[in-house]
PDB file of N, CA and C in Angstrom:
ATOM      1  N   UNK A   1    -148.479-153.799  63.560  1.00  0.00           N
ATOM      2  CA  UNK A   1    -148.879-152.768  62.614  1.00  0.00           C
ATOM      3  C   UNK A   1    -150.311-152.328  62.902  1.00  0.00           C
ATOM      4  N   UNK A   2    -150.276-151.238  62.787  1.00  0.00           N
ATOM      5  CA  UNK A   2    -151.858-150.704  63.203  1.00  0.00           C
ATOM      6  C   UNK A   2    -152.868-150.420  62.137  1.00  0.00           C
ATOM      7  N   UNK A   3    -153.741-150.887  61.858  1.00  0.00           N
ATOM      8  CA  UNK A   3    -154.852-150.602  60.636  1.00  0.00           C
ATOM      9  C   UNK A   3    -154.737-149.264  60.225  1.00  0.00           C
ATOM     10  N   UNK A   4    -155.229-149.058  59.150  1.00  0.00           N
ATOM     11  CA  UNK A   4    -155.314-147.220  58.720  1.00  0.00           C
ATOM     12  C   UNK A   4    -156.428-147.288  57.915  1.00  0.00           C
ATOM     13  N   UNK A   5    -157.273-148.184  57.968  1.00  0.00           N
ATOM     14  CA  UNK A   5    -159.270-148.317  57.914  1.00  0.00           C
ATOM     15  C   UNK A   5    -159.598-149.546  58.283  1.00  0.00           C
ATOM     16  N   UNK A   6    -160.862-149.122  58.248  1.00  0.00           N
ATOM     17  CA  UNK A   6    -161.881-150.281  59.273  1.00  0.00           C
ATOM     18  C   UNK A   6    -161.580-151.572  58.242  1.00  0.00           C
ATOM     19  N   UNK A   7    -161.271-151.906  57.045  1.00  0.00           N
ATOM     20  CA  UNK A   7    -161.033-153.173  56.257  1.00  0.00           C
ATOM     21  C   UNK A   7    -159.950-152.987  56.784  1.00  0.00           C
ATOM     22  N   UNK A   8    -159.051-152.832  56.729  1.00  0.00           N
ATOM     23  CA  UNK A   8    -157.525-153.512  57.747  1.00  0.00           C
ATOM     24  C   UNK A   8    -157.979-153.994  59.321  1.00  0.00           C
ATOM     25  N   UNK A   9    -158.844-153.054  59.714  1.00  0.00           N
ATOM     26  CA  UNK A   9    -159.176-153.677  61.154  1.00  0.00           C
ATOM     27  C   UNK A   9    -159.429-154.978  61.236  1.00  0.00           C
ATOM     28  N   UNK A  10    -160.669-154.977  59.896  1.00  0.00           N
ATOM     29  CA  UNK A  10    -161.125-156.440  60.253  1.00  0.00           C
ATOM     30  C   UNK A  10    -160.473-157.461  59.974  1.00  0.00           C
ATOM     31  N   UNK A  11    -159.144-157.160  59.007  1.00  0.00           N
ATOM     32  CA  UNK A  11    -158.743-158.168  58.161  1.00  0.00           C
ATOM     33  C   UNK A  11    -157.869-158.814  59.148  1.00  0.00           C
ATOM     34  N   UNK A  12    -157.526-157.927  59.936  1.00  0.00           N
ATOM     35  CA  UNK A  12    -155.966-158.144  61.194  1.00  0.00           C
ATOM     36  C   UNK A  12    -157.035-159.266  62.152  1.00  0.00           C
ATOM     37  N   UNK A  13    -158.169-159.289  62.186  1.00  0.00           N
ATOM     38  CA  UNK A  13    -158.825-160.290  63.626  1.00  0.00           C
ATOM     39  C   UNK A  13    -159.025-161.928  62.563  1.00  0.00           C
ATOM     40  N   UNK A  14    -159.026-162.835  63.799  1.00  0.00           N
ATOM     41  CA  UNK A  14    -159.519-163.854  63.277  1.00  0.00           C
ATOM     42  C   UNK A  14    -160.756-164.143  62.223  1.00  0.00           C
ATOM     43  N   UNK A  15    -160.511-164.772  61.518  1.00  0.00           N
ATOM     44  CA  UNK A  15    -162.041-165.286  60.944  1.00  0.00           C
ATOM     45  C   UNK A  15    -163.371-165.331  61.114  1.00  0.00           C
ATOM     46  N   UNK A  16    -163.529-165.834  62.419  1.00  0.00           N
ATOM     47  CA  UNK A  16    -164.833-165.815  63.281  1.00  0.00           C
ATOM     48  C   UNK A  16    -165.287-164.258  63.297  1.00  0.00           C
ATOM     49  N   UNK A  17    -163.770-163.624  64.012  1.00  0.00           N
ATOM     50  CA  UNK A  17    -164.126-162.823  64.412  1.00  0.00           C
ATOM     51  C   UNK A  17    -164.935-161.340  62.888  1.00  0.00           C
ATOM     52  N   UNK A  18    -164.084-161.592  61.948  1.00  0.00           N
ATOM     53  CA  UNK A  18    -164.174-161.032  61.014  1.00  0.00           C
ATOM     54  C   UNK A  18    -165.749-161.229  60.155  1.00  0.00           C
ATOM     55  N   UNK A  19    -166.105-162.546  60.536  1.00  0.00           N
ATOM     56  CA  UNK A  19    -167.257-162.605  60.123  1.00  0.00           C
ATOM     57  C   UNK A  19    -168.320-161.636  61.128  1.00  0.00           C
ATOM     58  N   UNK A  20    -168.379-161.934  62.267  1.00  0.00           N
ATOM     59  CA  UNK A  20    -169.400-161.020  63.168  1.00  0.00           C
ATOM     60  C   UNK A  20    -169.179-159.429  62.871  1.00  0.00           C
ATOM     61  N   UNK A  21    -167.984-158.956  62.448  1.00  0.00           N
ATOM     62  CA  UNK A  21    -167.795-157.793  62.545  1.00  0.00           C
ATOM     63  C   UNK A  21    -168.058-156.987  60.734  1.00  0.00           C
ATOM     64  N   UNK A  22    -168.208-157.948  60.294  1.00  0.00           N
ATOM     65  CA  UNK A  22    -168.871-157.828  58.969  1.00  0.00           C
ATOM     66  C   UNK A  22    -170.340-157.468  58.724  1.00  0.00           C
ATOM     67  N   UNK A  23    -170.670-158.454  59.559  1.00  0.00           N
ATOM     68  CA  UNK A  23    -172.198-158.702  60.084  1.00  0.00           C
ATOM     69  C   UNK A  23    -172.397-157.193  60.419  1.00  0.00           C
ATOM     70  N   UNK A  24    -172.304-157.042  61.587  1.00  0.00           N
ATOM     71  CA  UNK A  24    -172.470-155.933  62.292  1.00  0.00           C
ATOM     72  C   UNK A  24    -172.154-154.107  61.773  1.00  0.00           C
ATOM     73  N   UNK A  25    -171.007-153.811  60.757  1.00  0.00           N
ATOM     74  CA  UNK A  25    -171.309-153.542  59.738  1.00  0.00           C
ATOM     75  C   UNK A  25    -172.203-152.947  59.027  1.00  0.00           C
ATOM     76  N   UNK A  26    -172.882-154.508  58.230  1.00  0.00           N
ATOM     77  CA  UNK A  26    -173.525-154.044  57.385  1.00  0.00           C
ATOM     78  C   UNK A  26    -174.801-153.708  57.461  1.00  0.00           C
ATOM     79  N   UNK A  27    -175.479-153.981  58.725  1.00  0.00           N
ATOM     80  CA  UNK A  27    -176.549-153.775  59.471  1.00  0.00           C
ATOM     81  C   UNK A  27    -176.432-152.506  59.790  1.00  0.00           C
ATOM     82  N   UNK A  28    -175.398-151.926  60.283  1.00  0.00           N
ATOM     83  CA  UNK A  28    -175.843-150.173  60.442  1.00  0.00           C
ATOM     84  C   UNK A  28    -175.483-149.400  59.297  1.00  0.00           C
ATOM     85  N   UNK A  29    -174.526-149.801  58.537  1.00  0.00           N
ATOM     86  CA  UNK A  29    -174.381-149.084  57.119  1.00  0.00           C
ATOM     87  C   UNK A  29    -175.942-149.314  56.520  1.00  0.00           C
ATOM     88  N   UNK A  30    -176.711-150.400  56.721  1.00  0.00           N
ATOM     89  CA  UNK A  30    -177.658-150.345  55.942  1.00  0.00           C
ATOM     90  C   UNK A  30    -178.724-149.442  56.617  1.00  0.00           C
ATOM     91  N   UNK A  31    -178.558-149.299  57.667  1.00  0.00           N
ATOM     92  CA  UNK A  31    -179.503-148.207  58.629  1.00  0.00           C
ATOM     93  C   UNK A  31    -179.644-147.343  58.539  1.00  0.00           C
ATOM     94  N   UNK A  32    -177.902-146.814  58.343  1.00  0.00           N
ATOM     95  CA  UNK A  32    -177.698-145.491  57.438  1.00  0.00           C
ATOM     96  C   UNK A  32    -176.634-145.243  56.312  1.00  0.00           C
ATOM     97  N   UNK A  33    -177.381-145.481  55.152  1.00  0.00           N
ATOM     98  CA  UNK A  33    -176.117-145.979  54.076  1.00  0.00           C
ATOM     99  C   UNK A  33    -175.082-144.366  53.380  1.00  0.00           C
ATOM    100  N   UNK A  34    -175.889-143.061  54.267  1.00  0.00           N
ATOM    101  CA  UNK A  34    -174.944-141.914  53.781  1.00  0.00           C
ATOM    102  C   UNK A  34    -173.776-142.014  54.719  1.00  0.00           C
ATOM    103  N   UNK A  35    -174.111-143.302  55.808  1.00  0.00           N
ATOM    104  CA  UNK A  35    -172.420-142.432  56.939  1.00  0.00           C
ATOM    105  C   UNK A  35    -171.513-143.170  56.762  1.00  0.00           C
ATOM    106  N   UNK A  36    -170.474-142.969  57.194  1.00  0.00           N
ATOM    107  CA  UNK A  36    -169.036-143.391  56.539  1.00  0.00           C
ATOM    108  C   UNK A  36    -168.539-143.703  57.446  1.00  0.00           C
ATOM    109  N   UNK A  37    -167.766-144.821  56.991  1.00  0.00           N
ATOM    110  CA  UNK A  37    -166.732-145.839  57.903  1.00  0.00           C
ATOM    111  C   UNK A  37    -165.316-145.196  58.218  1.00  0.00           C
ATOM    112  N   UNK A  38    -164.988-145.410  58.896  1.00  0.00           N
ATOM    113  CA  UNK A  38    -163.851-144.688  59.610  1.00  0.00           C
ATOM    114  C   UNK A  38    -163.018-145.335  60.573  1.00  0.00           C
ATOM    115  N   UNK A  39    -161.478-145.059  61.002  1.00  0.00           N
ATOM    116  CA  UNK A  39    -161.239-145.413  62.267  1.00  0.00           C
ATOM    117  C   UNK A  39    -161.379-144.618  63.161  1.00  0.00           C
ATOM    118  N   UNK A  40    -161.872-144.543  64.222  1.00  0.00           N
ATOM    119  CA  UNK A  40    -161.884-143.312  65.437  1.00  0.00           C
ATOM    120  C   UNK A  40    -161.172-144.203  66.819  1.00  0.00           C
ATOM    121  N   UNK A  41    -160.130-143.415  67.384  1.00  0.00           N
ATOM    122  CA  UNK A  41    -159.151-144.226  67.994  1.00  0.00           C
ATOM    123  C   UNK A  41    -159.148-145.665  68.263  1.00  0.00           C
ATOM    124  N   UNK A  42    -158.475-146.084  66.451  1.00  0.00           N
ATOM    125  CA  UNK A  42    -157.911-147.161  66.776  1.00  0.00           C
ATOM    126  C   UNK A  42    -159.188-148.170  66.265  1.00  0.00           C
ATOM    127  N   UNK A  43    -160.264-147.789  66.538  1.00  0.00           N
ATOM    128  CA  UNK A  43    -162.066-148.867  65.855  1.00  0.00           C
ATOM    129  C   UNK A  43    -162.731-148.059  65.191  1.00  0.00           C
ATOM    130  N   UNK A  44    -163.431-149.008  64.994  1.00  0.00           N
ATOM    131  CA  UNK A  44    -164.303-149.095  63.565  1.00  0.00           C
ATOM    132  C   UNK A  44    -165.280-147.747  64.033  1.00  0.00           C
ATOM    133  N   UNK A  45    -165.856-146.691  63.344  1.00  0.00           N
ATOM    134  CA  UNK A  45    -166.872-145.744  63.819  1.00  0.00           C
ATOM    135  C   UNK A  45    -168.008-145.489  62.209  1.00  0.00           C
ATOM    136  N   UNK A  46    -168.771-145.398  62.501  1.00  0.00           N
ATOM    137  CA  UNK A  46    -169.667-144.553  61.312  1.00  0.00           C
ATOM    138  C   UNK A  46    -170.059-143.261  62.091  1.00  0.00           C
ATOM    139  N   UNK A  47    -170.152-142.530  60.618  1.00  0.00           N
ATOM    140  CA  UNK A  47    -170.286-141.344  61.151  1.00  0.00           C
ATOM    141  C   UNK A  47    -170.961-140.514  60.130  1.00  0.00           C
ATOM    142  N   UNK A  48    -171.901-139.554  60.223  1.00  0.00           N
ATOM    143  CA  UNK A  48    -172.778-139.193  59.466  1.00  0.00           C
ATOM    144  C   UNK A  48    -173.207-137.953  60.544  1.00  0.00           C
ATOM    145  N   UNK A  49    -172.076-137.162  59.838  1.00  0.00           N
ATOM    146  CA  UNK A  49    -172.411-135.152  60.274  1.00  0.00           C
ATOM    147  C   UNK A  49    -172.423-135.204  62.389  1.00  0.00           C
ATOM    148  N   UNK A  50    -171.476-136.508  62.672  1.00  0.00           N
ATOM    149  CA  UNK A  50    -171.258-136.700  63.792  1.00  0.00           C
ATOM    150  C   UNK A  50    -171.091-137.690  63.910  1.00  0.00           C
ATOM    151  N   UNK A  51    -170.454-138.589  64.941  1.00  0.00           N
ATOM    152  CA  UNK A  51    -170.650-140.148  65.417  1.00  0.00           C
ATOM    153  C   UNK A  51    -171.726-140.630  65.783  1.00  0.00           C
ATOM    154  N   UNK A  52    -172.225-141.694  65.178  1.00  0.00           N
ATOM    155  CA  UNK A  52    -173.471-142.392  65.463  1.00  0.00           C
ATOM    156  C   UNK A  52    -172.824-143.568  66.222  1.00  0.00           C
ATOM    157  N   UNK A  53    -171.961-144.610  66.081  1.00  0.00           N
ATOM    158  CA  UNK A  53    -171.042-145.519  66.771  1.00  0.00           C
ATOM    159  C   UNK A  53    -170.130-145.533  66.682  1.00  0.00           C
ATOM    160  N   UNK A  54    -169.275-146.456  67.403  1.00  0.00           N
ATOM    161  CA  UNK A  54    -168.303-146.927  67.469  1.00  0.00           C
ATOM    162  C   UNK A  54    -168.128-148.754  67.302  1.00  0.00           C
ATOM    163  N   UNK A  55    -167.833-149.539  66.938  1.00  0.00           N
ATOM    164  CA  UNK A  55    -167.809-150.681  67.154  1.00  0.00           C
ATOM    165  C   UNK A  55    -166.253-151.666  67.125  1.00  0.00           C
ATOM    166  N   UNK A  56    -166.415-152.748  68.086  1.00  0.00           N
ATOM    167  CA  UNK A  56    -164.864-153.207  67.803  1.00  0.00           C
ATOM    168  C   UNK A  56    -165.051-154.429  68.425  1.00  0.00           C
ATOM    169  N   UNK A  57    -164.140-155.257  68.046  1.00  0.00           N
ATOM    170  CA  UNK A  57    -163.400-156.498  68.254  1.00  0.00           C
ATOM    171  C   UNK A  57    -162.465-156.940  69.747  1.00  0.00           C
ATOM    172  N   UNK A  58    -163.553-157.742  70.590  1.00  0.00           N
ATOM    173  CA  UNK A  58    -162.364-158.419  71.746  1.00  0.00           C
ATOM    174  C   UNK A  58    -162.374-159.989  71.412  1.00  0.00           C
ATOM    175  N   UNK A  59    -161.571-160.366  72.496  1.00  0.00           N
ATOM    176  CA  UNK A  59    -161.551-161.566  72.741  1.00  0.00           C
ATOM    177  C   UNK A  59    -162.744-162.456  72.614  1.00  0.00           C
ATOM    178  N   UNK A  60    -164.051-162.653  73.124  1.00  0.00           N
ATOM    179  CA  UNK A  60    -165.147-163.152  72.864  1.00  0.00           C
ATOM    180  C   UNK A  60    -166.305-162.480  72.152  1.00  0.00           C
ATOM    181  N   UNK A  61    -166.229-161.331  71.888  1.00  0.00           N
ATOM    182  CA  UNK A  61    -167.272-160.816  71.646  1.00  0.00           C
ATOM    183  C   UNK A  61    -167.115-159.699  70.816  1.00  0.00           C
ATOM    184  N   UNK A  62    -168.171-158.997  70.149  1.00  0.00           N
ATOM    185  CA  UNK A  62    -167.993-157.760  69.531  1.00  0.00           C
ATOM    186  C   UNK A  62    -168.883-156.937  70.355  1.00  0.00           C
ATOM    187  N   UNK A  63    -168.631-155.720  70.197  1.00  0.00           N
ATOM    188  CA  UNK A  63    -168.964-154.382  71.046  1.00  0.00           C
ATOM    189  C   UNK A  63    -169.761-153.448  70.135  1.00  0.00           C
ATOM    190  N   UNK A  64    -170.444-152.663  70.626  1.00  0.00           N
ATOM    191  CA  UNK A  64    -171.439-151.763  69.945  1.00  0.00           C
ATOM    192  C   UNK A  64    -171.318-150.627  70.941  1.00  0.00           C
ATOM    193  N   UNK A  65    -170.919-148.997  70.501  1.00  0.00           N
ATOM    194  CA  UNK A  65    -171.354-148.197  72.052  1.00  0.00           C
ATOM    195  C   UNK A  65    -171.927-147.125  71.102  1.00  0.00           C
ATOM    196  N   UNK A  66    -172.747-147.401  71.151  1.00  0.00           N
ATOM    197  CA  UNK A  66    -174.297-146.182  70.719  1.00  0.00           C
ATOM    198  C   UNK A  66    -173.722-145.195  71.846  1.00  0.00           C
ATOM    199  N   UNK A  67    -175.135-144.356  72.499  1.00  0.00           N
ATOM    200  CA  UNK A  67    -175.217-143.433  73.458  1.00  0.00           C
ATOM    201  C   UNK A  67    -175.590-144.317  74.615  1.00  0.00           C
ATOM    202  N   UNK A  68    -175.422-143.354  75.774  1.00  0.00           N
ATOM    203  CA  UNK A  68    -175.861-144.106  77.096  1.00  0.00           C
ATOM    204  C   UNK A  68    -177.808-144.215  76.450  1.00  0.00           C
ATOM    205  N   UNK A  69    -178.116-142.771  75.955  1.00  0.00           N
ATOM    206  CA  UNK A  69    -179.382-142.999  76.063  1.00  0.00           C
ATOM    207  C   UNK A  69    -180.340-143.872  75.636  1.00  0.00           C
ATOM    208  N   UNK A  70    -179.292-144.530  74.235  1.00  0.00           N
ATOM    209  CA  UNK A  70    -179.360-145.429  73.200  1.00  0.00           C
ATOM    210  C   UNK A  70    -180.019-146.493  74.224  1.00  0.00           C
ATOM    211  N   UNK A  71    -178.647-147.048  75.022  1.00  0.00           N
ATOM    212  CA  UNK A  71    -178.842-148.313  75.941  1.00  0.00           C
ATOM    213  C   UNK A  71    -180.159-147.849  76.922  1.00  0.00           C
ATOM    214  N   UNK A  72    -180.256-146.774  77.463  1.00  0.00           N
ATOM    215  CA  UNK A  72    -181.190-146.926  78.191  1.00  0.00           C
ATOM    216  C   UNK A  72    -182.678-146.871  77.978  1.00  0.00           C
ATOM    217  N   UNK A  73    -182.524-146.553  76.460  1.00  0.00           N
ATOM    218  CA  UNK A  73    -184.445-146.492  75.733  1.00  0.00           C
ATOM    219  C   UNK A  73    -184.276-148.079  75.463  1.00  0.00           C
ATOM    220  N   UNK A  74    -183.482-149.031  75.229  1.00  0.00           N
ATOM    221  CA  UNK A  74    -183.767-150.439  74.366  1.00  0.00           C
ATOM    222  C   UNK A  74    -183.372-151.091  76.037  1.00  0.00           C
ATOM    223  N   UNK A  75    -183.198-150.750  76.711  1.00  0.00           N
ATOM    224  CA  UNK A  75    -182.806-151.717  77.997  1.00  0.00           C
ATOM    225  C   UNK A  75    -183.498-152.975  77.827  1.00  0.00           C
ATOM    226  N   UNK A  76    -184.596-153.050  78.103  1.00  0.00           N
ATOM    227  CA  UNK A  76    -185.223-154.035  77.898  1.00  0.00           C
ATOM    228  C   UNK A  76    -185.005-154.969  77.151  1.00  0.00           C
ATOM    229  N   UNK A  77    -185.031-154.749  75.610  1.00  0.00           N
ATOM    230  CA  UNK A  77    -184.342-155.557  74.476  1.00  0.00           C
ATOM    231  C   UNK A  77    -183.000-155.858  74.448  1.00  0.00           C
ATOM    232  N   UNK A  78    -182.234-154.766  75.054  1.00  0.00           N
ATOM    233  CA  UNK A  78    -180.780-155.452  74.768  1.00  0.00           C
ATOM    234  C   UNK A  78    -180.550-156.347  76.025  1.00  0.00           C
ATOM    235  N   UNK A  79    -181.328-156.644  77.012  1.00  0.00           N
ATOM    236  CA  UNK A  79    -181.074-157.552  78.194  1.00  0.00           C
ATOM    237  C   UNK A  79    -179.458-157.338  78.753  1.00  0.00           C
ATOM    238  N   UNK A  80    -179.321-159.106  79.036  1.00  0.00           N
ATOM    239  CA  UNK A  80    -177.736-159.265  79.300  1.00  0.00           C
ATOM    240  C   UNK A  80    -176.875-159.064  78.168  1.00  0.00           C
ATOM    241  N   UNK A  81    -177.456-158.223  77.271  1.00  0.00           N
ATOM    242  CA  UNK A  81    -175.729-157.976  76.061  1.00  0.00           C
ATOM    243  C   UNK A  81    -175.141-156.488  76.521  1.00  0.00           C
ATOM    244  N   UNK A  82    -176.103-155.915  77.406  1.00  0.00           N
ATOM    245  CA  UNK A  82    -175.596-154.673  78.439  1.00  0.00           C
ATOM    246  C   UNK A  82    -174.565-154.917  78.917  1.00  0.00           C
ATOM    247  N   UNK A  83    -173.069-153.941  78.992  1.00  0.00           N
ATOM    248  CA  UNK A  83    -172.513-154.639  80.054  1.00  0.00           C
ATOM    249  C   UNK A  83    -171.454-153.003  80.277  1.00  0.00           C
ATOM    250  N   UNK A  84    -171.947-152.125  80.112  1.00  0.00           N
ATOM    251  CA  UNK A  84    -172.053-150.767  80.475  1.00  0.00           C
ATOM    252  C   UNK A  84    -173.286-149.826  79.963  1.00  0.00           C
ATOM    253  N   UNK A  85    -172.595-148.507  80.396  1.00  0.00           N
ATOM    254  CA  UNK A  85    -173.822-147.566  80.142  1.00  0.00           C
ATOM    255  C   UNK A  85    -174.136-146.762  78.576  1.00  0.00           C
ATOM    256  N   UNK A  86    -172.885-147.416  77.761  1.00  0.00           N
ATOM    257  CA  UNK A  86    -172.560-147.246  76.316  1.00  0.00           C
ATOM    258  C   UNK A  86    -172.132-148.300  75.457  1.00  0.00           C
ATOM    259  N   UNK A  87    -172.188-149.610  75.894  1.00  0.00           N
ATOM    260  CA  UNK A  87    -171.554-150.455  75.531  1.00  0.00           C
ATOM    261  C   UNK A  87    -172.582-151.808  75.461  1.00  0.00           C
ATOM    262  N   UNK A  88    -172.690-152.374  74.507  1.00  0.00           N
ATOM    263  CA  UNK A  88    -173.521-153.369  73.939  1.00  0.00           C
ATOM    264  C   UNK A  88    -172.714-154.565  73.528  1.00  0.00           C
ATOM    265  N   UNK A  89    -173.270-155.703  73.678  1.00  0.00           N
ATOM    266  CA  UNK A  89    -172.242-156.679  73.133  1.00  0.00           C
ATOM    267  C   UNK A  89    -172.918-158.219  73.074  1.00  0.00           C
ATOM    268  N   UNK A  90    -172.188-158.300  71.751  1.00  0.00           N
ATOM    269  CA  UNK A  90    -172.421-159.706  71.344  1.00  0.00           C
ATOM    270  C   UNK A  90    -171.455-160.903  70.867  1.00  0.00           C
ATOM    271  N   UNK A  91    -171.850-161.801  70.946  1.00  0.00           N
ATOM    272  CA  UNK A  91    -171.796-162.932  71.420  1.00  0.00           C
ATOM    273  C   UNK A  91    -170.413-163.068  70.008  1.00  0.00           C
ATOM    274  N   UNK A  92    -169.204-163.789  69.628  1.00  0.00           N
ATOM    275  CA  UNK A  92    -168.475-163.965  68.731  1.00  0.00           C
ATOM    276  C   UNK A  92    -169.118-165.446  68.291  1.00  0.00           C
ATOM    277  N   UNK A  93    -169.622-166.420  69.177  1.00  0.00           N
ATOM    278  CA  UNK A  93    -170.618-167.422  68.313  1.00  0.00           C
ATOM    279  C   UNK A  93    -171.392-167.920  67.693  1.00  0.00           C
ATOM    280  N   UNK A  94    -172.508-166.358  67.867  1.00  0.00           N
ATOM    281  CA  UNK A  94    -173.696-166.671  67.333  1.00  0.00           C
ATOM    282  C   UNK A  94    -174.220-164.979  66.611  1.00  0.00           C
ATOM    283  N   UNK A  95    -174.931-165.337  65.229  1.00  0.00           N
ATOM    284  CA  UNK A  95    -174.698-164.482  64.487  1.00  0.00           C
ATOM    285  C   UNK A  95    -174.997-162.710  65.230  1.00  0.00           C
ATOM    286  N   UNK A  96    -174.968-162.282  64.467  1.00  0.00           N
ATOM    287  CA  UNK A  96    -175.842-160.651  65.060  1.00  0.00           C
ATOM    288  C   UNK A  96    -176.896-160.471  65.062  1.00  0.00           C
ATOM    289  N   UNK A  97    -177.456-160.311  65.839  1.00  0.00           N
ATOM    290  CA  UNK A  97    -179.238-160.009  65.458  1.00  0.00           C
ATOM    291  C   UNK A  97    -179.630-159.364  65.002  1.00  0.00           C
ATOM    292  N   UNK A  98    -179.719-158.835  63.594  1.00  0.00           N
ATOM    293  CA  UNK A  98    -180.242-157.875  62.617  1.00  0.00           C
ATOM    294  C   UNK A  98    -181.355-156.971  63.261  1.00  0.00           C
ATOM    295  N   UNK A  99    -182.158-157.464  63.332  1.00  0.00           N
ATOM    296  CA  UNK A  99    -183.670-156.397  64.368  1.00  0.00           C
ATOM    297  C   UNK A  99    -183.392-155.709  65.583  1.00  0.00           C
ATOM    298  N   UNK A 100    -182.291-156.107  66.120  1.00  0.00           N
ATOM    299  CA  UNK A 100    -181.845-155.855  67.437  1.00  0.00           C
ATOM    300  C   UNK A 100    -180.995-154.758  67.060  1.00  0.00           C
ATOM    301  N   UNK A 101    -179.848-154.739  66.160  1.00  0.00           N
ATOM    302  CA  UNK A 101    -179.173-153.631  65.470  1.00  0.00           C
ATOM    303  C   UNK A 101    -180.026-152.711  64.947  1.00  0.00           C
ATOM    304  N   UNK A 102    -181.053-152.996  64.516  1.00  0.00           N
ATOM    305  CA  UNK A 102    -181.582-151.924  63.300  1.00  0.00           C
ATOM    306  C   UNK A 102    -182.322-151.259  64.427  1.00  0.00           C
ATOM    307  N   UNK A 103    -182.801-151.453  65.371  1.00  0.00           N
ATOM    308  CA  UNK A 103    -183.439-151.145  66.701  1.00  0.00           C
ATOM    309  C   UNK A 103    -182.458-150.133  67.414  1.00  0.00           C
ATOM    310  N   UNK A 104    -181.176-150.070  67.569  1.00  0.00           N
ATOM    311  CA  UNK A 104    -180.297-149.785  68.033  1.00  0.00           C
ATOM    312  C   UNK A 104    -180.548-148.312  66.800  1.00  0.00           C
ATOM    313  N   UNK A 105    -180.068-148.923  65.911  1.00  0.00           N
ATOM    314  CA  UNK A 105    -179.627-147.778  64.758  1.00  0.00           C
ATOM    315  C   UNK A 105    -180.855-146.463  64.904  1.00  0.00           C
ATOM    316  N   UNK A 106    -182.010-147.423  64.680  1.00  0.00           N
ATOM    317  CA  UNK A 106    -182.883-146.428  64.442  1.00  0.00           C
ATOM    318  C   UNK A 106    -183.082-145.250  65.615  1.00  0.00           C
ATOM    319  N   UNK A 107    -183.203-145.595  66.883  1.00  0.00           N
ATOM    320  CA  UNK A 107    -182.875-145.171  68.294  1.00  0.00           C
ATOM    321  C   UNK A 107    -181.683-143.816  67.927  1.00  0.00           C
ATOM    322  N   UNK A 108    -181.032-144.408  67.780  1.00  0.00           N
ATOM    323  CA  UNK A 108    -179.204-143.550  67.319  1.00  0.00           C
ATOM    324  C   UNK A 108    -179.676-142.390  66.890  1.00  0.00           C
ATOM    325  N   UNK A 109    -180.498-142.557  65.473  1.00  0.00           N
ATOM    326  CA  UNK A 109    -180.526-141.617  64.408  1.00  0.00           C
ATOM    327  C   UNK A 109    -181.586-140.692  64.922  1.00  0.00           C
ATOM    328  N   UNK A 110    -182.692-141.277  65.236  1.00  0.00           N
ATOM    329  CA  UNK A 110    -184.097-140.270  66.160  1.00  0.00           C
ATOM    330  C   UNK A 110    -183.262-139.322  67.226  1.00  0.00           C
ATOM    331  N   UNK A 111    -182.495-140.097  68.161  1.00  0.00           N
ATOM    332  CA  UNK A 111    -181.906-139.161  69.506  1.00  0.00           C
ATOM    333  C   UNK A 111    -180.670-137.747  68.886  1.00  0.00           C
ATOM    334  N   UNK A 112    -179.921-138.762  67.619  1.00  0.00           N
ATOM    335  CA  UNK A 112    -179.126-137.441  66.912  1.00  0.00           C
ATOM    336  C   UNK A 112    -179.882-136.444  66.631  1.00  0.00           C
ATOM    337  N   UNK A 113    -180.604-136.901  64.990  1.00  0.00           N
ATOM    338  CA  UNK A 113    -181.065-136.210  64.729  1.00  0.00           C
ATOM    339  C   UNK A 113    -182.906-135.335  65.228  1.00  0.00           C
ATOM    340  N   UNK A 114    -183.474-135.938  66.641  1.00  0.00           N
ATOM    341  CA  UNK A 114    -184.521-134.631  66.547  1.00  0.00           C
ATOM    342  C   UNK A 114    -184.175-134.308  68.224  1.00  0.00           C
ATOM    343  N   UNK A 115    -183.022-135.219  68.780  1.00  0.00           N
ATOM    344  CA  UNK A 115    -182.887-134.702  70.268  1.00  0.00           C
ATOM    345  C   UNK A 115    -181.645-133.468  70.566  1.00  0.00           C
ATOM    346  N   UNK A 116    -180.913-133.700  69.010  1.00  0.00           N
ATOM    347  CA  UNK A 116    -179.858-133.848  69.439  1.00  0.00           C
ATOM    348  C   UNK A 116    -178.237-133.948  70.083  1.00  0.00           C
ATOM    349  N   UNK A 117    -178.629-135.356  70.337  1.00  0.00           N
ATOM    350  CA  UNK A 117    -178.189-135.995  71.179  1.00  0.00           C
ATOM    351  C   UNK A 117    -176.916-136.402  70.473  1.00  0.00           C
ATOM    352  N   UNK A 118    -175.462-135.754  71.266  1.00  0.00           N
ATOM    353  CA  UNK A 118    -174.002-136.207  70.351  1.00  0.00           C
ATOM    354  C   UNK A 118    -173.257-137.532  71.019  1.00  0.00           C
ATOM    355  N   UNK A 119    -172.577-138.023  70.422  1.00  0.00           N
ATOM    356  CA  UNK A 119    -171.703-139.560  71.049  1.00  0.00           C
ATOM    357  C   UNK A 119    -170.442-138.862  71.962  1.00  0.00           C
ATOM    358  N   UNK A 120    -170.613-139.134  72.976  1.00  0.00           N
ATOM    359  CA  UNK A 120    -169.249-139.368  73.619  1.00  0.00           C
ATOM    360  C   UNK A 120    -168.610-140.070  73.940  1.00  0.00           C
TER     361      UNK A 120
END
């Protein structure tokens, strides 16, 4: 059965997993608490007068895909959780890094809104 919102998404993954993806969440809802949760094919997206992310659930890890440009202004900070040119990712063992998200978010919202810069 396929979710038909992001609370069915999460509810369908393991525990663990449901906790990180909670986490993660509520860290960009709190970044930007006007955008709205959504599914956008199939995962979790917020979105606020455009897509700001996407986020979702694998096997070890949870995923984040901001913009490429996103990843390439925080390179530095996001280190090895890089593992494309839109795609961010963390660890399913160890919590989310709140500063590291809100870093992300804030990035997001500056490149939308004064570059902007749309999600593909």
């Amino acid at each position: 059965m396929k979710p038909k919102t992001v609370e069915e998404y999460i509810l369908f993954k393991p525990a663990e997993v449901q906790e990180r993806l909670n986490e993660l969440r509520a860290y960009l809802i709190e970044a930007d608490p006007d955008a709205i949760d959504e599914l956008k094919w199939g995962k979790p997206a917020l979105v606020n007068n455009g897509i700001l992310y996407v986020y979702a659930a694998a096997k070890n890890h949870i995923s984040l895909h901001p913009t490429p440009s996103v990843i390439s202004h925080l390179k530095k900070e996001l280190g090895s959780r890089i593992s494309s040119e839109n795609t961010i990712r963390f660890s399913i063992n160890e919590p989310i890094p709140r500063e590291l998200v809100n870093k992300v978010a804030n990035q997001r919202a500056y490149e939308k809104e004064t570059m902007g810069i749309k999600w593909k």
